[in-house]
Protein backbone atom coordinates (compact mmCIF):
# COMPACT_ATOMS: atom_id res chain seq x y z
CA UNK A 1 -65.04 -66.07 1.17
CA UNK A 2 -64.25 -64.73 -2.08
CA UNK A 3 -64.81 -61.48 -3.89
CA UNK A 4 -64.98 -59.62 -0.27
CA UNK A 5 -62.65 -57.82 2.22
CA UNK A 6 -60.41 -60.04 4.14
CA UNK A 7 -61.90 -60.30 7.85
CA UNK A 8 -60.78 -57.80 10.03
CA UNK A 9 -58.12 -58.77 12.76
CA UNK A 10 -59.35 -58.10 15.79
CA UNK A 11 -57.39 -56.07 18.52
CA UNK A 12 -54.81 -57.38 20.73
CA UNK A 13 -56.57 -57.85 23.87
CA UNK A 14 -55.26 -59.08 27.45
CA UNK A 15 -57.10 -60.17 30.87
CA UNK A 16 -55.49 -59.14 33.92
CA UNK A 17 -56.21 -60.85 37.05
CA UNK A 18 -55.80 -60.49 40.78
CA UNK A 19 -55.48 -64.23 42.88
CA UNK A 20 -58.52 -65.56 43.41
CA UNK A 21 -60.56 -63.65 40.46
CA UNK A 22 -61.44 -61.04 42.51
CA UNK A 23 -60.44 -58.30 39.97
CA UNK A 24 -60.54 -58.76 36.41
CA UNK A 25 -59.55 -56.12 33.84
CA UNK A 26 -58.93 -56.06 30.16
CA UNK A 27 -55.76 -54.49 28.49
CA UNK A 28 -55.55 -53.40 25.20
CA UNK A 29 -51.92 -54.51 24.41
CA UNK A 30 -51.70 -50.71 22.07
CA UNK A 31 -53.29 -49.11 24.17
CA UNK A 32 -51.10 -50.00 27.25
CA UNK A 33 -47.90 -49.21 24.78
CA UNK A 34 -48.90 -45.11 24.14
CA UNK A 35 -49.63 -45.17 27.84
CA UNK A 36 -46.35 -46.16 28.70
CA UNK A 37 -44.45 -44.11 25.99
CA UNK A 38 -46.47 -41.09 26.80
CA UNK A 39 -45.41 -41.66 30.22
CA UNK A 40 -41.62 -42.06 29.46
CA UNK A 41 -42.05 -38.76 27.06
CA UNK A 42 -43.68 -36.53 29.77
CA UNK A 43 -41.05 -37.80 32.36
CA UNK A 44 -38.29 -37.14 29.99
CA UNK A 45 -40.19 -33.33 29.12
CA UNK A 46 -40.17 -33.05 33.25
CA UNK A 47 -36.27 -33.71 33.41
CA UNK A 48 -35.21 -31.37 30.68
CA UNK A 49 -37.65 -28.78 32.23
CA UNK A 50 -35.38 -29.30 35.52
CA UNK A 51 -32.48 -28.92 33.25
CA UNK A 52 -33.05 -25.79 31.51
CA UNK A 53 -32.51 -22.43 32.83
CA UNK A 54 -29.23 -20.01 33.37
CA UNK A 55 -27.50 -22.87 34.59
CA UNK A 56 -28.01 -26.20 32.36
CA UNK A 57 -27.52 -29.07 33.20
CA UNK A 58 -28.10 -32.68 31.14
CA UNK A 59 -30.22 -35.46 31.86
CA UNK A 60 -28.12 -37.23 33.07
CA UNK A 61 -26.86 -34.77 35.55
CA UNK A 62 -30.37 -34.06 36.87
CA UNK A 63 -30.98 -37.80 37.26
CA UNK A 64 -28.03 -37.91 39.26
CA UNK A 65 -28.70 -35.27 41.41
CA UNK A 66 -32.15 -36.47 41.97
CA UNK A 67 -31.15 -39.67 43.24
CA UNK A 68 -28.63 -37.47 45.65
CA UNK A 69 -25.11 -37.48 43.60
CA UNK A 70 -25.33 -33.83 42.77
CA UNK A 71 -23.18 -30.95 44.43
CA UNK A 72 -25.35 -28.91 46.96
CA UNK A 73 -25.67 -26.11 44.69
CA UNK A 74 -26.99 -29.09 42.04
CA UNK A 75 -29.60 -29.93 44.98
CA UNK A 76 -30.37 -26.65 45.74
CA UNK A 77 -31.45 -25.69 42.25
CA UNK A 78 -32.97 -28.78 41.10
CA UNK A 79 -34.82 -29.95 44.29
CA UNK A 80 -35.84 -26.17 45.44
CA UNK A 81 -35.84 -24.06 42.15
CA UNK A 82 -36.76 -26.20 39.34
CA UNK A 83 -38.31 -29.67 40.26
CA UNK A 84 -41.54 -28.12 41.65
CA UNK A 85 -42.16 -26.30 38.21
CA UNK A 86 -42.06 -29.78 36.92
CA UNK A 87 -43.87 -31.60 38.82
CA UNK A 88 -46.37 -28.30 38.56
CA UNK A 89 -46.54 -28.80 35.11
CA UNK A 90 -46.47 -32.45 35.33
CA UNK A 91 -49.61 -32.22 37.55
CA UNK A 92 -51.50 -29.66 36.35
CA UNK A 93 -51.10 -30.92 32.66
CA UNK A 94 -52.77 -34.86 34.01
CA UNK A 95 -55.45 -32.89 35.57
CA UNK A 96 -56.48 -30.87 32.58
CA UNK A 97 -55.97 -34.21 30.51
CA UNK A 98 -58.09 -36.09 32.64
CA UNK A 99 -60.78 -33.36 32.67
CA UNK A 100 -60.72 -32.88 29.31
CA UNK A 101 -61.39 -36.35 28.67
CA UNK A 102 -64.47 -36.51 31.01
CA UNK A 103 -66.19 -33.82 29.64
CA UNK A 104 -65.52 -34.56 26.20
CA UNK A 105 -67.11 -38.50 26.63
CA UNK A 106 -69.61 -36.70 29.13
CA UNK A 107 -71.14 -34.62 26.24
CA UNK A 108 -70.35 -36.70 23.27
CA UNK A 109 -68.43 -33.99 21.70
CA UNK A 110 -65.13 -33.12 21.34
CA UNK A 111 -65.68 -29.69 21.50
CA UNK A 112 -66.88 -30.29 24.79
CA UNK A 113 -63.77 -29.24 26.59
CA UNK A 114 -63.85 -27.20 30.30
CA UNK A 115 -62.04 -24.04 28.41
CA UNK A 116 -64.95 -23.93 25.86
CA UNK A 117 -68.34 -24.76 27.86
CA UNK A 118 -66.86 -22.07 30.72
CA UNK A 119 -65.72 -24.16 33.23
CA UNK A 120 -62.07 -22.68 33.27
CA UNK A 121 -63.97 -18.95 32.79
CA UNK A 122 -65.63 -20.02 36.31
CA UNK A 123 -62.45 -20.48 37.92
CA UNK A 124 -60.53 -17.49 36.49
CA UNK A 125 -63.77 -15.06 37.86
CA UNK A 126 -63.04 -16.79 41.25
CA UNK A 127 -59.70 -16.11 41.23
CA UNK A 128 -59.75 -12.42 40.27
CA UNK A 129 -62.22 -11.97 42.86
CA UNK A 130 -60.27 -13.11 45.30
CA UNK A 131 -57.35 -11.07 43.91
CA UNK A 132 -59.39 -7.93 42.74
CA UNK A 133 -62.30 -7.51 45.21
CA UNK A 134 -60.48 -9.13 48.38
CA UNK A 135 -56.87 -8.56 47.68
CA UNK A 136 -55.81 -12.06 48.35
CA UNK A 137 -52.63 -13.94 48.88
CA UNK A 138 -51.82 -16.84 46.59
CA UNK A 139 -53.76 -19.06 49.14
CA UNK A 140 -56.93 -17.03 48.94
CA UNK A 141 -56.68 -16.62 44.57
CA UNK A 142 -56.36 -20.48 44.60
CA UNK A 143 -59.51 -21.11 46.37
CA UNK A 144 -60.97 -18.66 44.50
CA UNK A 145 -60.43 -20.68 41.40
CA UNK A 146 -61.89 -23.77 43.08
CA UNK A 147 -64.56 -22.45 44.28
CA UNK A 148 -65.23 -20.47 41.26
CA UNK A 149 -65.17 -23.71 39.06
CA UNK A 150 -67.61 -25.48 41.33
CA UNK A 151 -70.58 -22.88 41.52
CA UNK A 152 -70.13 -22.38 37.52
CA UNK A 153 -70.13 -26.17 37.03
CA UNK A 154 -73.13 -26.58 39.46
CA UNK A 155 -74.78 -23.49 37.63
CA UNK A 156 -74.12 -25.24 33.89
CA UNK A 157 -75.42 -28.61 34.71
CA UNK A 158 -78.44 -26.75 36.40
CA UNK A 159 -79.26 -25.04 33.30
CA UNK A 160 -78.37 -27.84 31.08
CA UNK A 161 -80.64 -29.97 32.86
CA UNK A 162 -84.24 -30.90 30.88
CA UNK A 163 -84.89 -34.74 31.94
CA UNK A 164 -81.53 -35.59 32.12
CA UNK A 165 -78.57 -33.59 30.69
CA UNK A 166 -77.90 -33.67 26.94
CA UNK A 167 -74.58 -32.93 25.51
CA UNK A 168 -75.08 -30.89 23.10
CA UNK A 169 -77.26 -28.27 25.22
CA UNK A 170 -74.78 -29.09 27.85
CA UNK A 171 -72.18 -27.03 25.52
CA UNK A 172 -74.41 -24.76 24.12
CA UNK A 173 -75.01 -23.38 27.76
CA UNK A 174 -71.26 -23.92 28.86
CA UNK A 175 -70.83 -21.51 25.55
CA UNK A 176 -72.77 -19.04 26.46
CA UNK A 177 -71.92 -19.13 29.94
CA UNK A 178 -68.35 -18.72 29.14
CA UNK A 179 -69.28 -15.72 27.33
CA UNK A 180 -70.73 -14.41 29.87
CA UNK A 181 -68.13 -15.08 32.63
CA UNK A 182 -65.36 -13.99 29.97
CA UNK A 183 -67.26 -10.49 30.21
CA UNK A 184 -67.53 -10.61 33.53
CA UNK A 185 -63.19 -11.07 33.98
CA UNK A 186 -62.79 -8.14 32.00
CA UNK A 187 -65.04 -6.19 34.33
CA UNK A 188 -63.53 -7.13 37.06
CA UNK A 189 -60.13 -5.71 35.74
CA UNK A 190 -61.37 -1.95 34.75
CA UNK A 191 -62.46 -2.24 38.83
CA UNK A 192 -59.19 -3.17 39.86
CA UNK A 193 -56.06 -0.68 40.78
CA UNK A 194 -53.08 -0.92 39.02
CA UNK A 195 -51.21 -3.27 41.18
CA UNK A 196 -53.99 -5.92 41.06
CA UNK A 197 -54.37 -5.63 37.72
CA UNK A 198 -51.01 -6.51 37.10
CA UNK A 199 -51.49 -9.20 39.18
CA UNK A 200 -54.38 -10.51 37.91
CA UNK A 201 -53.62 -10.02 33.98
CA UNK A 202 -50.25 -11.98 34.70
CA UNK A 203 -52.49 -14.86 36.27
CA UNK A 204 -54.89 -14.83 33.35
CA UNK A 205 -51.96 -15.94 31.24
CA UNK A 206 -51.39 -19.18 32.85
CA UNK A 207 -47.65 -19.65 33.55
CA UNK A 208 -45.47 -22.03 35.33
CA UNK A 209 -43.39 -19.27 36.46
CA UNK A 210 -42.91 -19.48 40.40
CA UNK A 211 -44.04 -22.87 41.21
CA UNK A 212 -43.04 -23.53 44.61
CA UNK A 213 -43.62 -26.68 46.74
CA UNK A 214 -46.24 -24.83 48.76
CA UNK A 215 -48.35 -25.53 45.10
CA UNK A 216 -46.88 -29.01 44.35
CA UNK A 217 -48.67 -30.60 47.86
CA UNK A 218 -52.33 -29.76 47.82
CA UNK A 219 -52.00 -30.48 44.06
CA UNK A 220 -50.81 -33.67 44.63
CA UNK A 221 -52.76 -34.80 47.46
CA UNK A 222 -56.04 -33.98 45.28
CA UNK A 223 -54.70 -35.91 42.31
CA UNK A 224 -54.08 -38.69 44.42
CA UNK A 225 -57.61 -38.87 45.60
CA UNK A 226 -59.51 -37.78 42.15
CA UNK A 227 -57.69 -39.40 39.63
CA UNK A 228 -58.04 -43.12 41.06
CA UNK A 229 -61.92 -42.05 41.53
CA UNK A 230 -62.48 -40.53 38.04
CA UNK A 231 -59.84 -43.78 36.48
CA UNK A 232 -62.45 -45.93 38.12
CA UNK A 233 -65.10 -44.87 36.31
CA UNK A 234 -63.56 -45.03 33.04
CA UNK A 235 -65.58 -48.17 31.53
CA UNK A 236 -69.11 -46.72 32.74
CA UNK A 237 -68.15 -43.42 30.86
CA UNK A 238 -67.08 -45.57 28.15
CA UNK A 239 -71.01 -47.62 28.42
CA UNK A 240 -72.50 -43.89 28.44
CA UNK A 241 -70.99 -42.81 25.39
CA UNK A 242 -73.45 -44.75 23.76
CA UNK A 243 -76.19 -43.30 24.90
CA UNK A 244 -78.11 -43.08 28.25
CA UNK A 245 -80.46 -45.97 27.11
CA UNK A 246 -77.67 -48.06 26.54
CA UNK A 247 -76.23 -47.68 29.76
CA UNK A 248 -79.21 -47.74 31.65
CA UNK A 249 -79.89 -51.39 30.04
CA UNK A 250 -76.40 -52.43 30.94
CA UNK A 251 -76.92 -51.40 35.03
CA UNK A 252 -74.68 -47.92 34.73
CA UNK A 253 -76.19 -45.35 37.07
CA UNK A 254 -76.01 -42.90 34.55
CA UNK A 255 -77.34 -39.25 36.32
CA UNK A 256 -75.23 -40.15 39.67
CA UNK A 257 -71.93 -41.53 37.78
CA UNK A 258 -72.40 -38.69 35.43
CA UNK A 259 -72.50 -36.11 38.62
CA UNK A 260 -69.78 -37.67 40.64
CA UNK A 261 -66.92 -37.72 37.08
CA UNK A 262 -68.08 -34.11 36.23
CA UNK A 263 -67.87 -33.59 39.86
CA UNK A 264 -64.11 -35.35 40.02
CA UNK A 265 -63.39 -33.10 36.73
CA UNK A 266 -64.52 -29.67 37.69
CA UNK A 267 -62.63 -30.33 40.93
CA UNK A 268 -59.65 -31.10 39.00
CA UNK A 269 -59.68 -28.58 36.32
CA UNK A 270 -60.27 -25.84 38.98
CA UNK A 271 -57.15 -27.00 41.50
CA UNK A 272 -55.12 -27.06 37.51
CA UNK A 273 -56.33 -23.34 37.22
CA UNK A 274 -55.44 -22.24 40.76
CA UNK A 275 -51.95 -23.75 40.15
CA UNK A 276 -51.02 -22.50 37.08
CA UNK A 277 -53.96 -19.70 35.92
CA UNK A 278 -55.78 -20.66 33.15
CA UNK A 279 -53.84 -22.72 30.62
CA UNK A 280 -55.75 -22.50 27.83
CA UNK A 281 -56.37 -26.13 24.85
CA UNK A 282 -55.01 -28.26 26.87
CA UNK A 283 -57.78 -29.85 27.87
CA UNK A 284 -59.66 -29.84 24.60
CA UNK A 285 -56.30 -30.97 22.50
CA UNK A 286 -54.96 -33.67 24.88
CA UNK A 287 -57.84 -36.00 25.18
CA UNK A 288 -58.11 -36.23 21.29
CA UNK A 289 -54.50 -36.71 20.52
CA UNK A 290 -54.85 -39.53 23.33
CA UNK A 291 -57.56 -41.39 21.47
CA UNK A 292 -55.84 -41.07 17.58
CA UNK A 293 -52.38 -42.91 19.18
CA UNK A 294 -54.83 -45.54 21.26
CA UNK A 295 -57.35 -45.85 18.19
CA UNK A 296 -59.62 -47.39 21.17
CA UNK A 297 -63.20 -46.29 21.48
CA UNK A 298 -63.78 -44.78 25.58
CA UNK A 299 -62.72 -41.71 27.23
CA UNK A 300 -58.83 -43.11 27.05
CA UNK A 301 -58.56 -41.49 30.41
CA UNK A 302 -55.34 -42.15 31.35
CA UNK A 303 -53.49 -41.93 28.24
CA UNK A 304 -55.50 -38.24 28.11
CA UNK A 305 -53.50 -37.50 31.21
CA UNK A 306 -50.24 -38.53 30.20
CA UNK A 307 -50.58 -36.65 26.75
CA UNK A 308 -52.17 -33.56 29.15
CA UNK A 309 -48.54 -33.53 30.94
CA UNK A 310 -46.49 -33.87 27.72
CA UNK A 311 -48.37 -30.87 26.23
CA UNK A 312 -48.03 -28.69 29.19
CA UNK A 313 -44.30 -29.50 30.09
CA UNK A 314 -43.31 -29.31 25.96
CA UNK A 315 -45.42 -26.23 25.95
CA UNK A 316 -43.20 -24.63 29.06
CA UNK A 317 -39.90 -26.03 27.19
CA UNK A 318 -40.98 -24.02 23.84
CA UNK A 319 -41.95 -20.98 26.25
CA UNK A 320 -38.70 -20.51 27.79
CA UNK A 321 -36.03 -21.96 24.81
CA UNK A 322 -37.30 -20.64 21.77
CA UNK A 323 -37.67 -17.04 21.95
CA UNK A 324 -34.23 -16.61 23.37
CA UNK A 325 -33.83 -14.21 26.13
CA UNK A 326 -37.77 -13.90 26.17
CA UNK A 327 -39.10 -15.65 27.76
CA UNK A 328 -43.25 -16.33 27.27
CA UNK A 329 -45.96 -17.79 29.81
CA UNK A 330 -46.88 -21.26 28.86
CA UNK A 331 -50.22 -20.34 28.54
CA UNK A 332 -49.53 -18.09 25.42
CA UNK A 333 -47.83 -21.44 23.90
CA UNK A 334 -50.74 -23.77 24.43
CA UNK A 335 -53.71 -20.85 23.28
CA UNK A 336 -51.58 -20.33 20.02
CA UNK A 337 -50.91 -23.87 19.59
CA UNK A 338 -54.63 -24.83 20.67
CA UNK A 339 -56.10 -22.19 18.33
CA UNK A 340 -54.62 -23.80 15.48
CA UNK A 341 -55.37 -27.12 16.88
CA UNK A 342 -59.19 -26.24 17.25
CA UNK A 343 -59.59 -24.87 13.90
CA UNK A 344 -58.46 -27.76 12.46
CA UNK A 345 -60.95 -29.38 14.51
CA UNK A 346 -63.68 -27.71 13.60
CA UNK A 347 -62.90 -28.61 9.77
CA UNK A 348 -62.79 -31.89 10.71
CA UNK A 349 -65.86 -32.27 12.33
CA UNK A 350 -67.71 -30.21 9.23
CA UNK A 351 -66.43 -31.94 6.44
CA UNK A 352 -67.78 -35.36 8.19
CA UNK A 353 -71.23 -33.96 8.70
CA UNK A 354 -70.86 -33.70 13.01
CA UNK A 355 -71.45 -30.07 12.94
């Protein structure tokens, strides 16, 4: 052809097979690349995290001591004291990643993120409740914030519903609902005394501070369950994004695959609040960043978790190395680094007509 654009090249695609055909699934070759280098770059994050504190140690020196060459005062403070904040962080950034990601392909929007439509706000209510109105342990506040997250995501897709959800009334209740729940927190602290409102206002800040191992196993034991179950239905999210028609023509059980992700993600999003409080843009910022290094259409749900544990383990680095001897909450990282991040967004999406 002449006088036209050359043809586009197409993207570097890749079948995988299992013996006998039984499994077949395509791999985008750049896609699979930012997977694995977000991977490398939150497990690098997760060592210096294990390395920083009063006493520092390198890389290399917490490698070593992982793999058992470390002194016992190495092993005490690495295994004990610092790997479960990483592996905290590690966790509870994948989970807010992932969650992100399902909302935001769920509604069509990337302002659909649980911290907006009042999914986190959910969880935070039924954590101070458990704190403020039962005086809870740590065991009761975290399934406070599970619990919490369920009944508001039941109570949002409830109200959403009109023949089938839509995504944008999806998020216009989740925003008003989060309103409402935000008012609702701040009730619940002029109630409190002055010891559980310590408490609870150091919760609401969402830090990494105190991670223990008691935190790292139920975390870990849900992420192994929900994360293979949401990862699996990564291509009919990606088939719903365009459009409920669509999907319906190509087989997808839209209304129950729909239920059982947003199920996976609420679940998710409220065990990543009972862990660490409510660390705020992580799941509205990680998702996004994901899909600009992929370039690939879909929900990108693993690469959103990968980028979800950079954030949060970077974010913790920043927090405790670069105020000097102040040290900050994560959480106060990630909402001033996600407040910038969302007003950019929100130019974005005006200047190309989305909102």
């Amino acid at each position: 052809m002449s006088g036209g654009r050359p043809p586009r090249r197409g993207r570097a695609v890749r079948a995988v097979r299992t013996p006998g055909g039984l499994l077949s699934v395509r791999v985008e070759s750049r896609t699979a690349l930012v997977l694995l280098l977000l991977l490398a770059a939150a497990l690098l994050a997760g060592v210096v995290v294990i390395g920083s504190g009063d006493y520092p140690m390198s890389p290399g020196t917490v490698l070593t001591t992982l793999t058992g060459g470390g002194s016992p005062a190495q092993e005490f403070i690495v295994r004990d004291l610092r790997l479960p904040r990483a592996l905290v962080g590690l966790l509870v950034g994948a989970c807010l990643g992932i969650g992100g990601a399902v909302f935001q392909s769920v509604t069509r929007n990337p302002l659909g993120s649980p911290d907006v439509i009042g999914f986190g706000q959910g969880a935070s209510v039924g954590a101070l409740s458990a704190i403020i109105l039962l005086h809870g342990g740590a065991a009761q506040t975290a399934l406070g914030a599970v619990v919490g997250g369920l009944v508001t995501g039941a109570a949002i897709y409830l109200l959403a519903w009109k023949r089938g959800v839509h995504g944008y009334r999806l998020v216009l209740v989740g925003v008003g609902a989060a309103a409402m729940l935000t008012a609702v927190t701040q009730y619940l602290i002029t109630k409190a005394d002055l010891v559980d409102a310590t408490r609870a206002v150091l919760w609401m800040t969402g830090t990494l501070d105190g991670a223990a191992w008691s935190q790292v196993w139920p975390l870990l034991v849900l992420c192994a369950v929900l994360v293979p179950l949401t990862l699996s239905g990564g291509r009919r999210l990606r088939m719903m994004e365009m459009g409920d028609d669509a999907a319906y023509a190509l087989g997808v059980p839209v209304q129950r695959t729909r239920i059982l992700l947003m199920a996976c993600a609420v679940l998710l999003v409220g065990a990543a609040t009972a862990a660490a409080g409510p660390i705020t843009f992580v799941s509205l910022s990680a998702p996004q960043l994901a899909r600009r290094l992929t370039r690939a259409p879909g929900p990108n749900l693993a690469a959103s978790a990968a980028m979800g544990a950079l954030l949060l383990c970077v974010a913790d680095l920043l927090a405790t190395r670069a105020f000097g001897d102040r040290q900050l909450p994560a959480g106060v990282v990630t909402a001033v680094v996600g407040g910038v991040y969302l007003l950019w967004l929100l130019v974005t999406e005006r200047r190309a007509g989305r909102i």
